[in-house]
Every structure is written in structure tokens, then in C-alpha cells.
N, C-alpha and C. Protein backbone atom coordinates (compact mmCIF):
# COMPACT_ATOMS: atom_id res chain seq x y z
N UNK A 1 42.19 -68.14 37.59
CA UNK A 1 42.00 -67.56 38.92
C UNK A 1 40.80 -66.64 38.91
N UNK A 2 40.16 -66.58 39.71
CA UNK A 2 38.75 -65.59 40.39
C UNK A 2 39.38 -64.32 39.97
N UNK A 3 38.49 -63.56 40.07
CA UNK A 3 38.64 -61.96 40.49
C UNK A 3 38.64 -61.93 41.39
N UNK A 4 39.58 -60.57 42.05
CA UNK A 4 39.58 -60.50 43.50
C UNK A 4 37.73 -60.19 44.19
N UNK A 5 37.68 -59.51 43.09
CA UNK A 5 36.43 -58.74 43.87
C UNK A 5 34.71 -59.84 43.89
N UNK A 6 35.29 -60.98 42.81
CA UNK A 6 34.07 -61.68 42.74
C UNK A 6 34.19 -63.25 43.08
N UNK A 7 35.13 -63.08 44.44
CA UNK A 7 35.30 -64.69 44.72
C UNK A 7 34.98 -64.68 46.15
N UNK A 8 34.10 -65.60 46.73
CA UNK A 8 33.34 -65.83 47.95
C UNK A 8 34.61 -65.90 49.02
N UNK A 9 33.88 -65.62 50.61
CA UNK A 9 35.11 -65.95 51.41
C UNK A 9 35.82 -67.50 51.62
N UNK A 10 34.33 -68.27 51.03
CA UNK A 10 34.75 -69.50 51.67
C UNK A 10 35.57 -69.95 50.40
N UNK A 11 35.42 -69.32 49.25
CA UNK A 11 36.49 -70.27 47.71
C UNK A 11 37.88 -69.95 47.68
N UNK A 12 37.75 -68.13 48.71
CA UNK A 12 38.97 -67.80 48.35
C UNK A 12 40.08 -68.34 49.89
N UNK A 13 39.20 -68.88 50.95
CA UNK A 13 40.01 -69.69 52.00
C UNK A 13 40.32 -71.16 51.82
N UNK A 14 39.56 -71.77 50.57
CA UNK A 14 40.00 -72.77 49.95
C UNK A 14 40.70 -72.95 49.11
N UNK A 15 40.94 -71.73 48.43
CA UNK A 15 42.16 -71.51 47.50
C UNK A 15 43.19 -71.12 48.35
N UNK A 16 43.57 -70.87 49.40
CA UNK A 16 44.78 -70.49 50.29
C UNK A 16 45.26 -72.09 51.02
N UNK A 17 43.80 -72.44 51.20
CA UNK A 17 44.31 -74.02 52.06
C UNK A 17 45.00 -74.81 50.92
N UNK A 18 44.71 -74.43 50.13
CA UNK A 18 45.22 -75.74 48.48
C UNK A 18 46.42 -75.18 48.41
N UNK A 19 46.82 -73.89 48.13
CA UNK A 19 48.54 -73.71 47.89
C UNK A 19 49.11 -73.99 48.92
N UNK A 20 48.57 -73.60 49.94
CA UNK A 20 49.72 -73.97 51.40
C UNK A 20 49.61 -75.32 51.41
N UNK A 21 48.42 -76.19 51.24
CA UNK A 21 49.29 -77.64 51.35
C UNK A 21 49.94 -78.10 50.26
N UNK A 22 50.09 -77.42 49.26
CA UNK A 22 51.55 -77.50 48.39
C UNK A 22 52.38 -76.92 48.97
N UNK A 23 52.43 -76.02 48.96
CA UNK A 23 53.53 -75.80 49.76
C UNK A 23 54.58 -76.24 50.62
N UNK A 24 53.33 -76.89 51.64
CA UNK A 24 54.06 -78.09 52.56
C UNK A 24 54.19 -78.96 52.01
N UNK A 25 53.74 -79.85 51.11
CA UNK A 25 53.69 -81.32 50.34
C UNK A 25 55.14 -81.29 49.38
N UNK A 26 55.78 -79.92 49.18
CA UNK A 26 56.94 -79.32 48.16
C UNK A 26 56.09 -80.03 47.05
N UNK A 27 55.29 -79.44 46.34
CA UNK A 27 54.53 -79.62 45.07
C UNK A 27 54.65 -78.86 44.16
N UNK A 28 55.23 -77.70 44.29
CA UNK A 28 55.53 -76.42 43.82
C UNK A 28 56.94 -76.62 43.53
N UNK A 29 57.54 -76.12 41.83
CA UNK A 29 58.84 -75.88 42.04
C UNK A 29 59.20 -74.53 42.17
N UNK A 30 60.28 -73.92 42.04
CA UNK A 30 60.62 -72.58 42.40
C UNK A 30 59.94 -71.04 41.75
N UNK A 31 59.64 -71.67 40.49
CA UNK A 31 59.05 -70.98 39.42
C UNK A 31 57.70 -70.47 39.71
N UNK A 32 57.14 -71.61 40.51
CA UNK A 32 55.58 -71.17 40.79
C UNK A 32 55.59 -70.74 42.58
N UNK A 33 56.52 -70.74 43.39
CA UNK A 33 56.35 -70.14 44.71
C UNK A 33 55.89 -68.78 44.57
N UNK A 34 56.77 -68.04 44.54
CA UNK A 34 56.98 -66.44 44.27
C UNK A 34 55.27 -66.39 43.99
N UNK A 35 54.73 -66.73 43.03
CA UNK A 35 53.49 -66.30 42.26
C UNK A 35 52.49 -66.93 43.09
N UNK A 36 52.67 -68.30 43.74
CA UNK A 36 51.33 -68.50 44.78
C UNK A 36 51.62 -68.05 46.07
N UNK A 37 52.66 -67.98 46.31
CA UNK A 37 53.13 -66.74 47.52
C UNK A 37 52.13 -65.44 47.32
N UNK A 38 52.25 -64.94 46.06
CA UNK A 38 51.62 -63.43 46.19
C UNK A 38 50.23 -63.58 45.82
N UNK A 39 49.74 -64.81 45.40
CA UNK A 39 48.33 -65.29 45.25
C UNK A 39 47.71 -65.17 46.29
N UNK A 40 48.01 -66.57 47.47
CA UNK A 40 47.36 -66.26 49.08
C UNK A 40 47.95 -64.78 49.78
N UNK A 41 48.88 -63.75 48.98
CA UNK A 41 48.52 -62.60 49.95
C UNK A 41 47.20 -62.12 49.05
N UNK A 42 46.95 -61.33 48.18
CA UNK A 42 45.81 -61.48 47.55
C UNK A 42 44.40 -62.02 48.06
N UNK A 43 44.46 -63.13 48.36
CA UNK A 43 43.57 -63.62 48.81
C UNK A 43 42.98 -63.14 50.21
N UNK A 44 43.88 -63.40 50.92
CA UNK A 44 44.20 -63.55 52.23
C UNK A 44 43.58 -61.36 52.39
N UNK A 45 44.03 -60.44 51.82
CA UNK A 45 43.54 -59.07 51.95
C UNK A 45 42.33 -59.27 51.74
N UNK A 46 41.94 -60.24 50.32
CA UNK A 46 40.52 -60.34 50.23
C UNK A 46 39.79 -60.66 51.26
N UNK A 47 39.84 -61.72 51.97
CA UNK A 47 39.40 -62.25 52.93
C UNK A 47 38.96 -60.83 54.13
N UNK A 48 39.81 -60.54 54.12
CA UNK A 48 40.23 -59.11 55.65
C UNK A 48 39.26 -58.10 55.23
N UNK A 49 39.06 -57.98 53.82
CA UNK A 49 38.13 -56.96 53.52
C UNK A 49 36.74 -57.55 53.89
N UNK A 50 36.36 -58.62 53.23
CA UNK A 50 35.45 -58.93 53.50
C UNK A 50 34.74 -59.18 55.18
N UNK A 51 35.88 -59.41 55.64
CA UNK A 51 35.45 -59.73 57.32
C UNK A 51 35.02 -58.50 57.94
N UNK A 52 36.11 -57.57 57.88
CA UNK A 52 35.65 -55.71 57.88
C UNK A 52 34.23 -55.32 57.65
N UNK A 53 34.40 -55.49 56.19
CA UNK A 53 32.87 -54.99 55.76
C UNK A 53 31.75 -56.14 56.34
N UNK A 54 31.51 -57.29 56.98
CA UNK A 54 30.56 -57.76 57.29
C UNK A 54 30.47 -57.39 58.74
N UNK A 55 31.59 -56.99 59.41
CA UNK A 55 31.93 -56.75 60.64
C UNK A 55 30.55 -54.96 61.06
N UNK A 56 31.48 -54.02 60.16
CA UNK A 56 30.78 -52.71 59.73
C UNK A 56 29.29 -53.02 59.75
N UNK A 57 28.78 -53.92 58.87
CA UNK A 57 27.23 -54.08 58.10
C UNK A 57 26.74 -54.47 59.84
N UNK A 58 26.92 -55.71 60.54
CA UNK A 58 26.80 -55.87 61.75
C UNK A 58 26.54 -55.25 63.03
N UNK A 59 27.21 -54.33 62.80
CA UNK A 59 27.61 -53.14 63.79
C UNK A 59 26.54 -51.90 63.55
N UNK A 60 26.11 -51.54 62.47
CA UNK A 60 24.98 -50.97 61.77
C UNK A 60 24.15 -51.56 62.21
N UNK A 61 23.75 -52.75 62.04
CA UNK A 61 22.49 -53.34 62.22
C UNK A 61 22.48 -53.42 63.63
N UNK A 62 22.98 -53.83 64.58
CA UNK A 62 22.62 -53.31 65.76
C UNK A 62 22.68 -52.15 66.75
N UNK A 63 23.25 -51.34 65.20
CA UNK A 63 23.34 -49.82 66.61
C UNK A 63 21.36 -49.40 66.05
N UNK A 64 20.90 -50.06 64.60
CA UNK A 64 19.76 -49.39 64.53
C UNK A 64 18.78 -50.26 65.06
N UNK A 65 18.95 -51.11 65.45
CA UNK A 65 18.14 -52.39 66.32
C UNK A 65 18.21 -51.79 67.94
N UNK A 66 18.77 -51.23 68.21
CA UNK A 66 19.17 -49.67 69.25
C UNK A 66 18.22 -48.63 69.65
N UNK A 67 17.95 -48.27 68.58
CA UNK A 67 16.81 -47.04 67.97
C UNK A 67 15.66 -47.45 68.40
């Protein structure tokens, strides 16, 4: 698995689409839910951070495009 802090938005929304369609496919036995359950939350915060902070950087750049 990636680091949280050094995995792109788009690898770590492709790593969420891949467990959930296990998920749905029941590809997973019980042993490994729990743990890719708390994987895509993981991910999924990652994601939120990243949207935030590009959101922020954005918002900067046009309050000084302003100026």
C-alpha cells in the first residue's frame, strides 16, 4: 500500500474504486473487509485533504489575481 501522504488523487480514487468493486463482486472474505473498509476510509480523508488544499491554493490565487 502507498503512503498516505505520497499517493496521487487519481491512484488513491482508484484504489477505492478496486475495493468497492470487491466488495460488491463478494471477493473479499470476512478477514479482509474490516481492513479494506478502513483502507478506503484512509483514502477517501486523503482524497478530502487534498481537494481542501487545492481548493485553499485556488482561492489564493485569485484573491491575488484581485490585487
Amino acid at each position: 500500500m502507498a503512503n498516505k501522504r505520497n499517493i496521487s488523487y487519481a491512484d488513491a480514487m482508484a484504489e477505492v474504486e478496486e475495493i468497492l468493486e470487491k466488495i460488491e463482486n463478494e471477493e473479499l472474505d470476512v478477514d479482509e473487509l474490516a481492513e479494506k473498509v478502513k483502507r478506503v476510509s484512509v483514502l477517501l480523508k486523503t482524497c478530502k485533504d487534498k481537494l481542501l488544499k487545492t481548493n485553499e491554493q485556488v482561492e489564493q490565487i485569485l484573491k491575488e489575481m484581485e490585487e
